[in-house]
Protein backbone atom coordinates (compact mmCIF):
# COMPACT_ATOMS: atom_id res chain seq x y z
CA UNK A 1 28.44 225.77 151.04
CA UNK A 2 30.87 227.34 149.37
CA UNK A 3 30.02 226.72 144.88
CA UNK A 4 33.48 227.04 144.07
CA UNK A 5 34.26 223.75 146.04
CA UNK A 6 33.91 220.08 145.21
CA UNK A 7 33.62 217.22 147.76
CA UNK A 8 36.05 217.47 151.20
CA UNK A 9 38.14 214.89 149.00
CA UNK A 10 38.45 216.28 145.89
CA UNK A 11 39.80 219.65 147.61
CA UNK A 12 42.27 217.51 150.24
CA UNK A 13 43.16 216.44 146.71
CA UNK A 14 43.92 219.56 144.81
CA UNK A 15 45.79 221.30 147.89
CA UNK A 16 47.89 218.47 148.23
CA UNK A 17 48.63 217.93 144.13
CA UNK A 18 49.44 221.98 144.33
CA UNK A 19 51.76 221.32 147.56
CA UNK A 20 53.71 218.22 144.92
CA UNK A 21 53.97 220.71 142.36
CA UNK A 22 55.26 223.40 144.12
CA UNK A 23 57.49 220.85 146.38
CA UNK A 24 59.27 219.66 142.96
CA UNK A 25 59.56 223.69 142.06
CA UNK A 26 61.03 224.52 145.54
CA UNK A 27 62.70 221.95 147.29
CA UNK A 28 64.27 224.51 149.94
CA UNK A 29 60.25 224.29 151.47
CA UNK A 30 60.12 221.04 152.68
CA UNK A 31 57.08 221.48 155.60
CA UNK A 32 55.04 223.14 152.80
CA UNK A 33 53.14 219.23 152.26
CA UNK A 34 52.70 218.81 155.64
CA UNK A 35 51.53 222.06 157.22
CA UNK A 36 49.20 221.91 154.43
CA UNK A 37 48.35 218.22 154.99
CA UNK A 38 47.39 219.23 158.41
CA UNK A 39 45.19 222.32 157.66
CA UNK A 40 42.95 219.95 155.08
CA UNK A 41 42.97 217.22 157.43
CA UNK A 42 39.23 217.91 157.73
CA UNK A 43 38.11 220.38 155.41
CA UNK A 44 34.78 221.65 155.22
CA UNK A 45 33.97 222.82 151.96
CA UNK A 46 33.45 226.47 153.12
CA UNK A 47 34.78 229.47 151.97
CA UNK A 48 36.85 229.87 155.05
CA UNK A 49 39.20 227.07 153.46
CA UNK A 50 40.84 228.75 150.94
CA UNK A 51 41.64 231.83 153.50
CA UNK A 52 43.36 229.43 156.25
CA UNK A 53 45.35 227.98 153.58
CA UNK A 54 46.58 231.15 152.11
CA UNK A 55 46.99 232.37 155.95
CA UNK A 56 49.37 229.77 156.86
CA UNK A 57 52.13 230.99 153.77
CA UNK A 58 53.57 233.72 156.08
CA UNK A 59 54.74 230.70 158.18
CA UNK A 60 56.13 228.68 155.48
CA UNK A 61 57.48 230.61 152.75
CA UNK A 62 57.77 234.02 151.68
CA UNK A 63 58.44 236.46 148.59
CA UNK A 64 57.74 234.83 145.25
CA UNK A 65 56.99 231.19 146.87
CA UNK A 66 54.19 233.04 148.38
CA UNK A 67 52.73 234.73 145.89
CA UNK A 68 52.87 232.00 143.26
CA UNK A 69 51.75 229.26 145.48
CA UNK A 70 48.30 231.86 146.40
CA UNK A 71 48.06 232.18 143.00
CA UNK A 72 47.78 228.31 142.17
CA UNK A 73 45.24 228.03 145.17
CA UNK A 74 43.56 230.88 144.11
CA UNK A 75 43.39 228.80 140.35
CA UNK A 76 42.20 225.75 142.06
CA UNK A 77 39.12 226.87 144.08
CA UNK A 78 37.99 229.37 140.67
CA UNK A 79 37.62 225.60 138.89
C-alpha cells in the first residue's frame, strides 16, 4: 500500500477534480476526463497508479499540457 494514497475514492476523486481543472484551462483536450475516468475506474491504491496515469498523457496531450498536468498529479499523490 502505497502511504502517499488515501482511500480508492478519495484518489478517483482528486484525478478527476485535476482532469475539471485542467478541462476549464484547456478546452482543446476534451477526452482528457474520460480517458482518465476510465484508468481510475478501479484504482488500487498502489504506487503503480500514479505511473499509468502519467503514462496515458502521450495519448492525450502533449508539450506544456503534459508537463503541467504531471505536475498537478505529481502534487496530488505528495498530499
Amino acid at each position: 500500500m502505497s502511504a502517499r494514497s488515501g482511500s480508492a475514492e478519495e484518489i478517483r476523486a482528486k484525478v478527476i477534480e485535476l482532469a475539471d481543472r485542467l478541462e476549464r484551462d484547456q478546452p482543446s483536450v476534451p477526452l482528457l476526463e474520460s480517458r482518465l475516468q476510465e484508468l481510475v475506474a478501479e484504482p488500487t491504491g498502489e504506487p503503480g497508479v500514479e505511473a499509468r496515469l502519467l503514462g496515458v498523457m502521450p495519448k492525450i496531450a502533449a508539450g506544456e499540457l503534459r508537463e503541467a498536468f504531471g505536475k498537478r498529479v505529481r502534487e496530488v499523490w505528495a498530499r
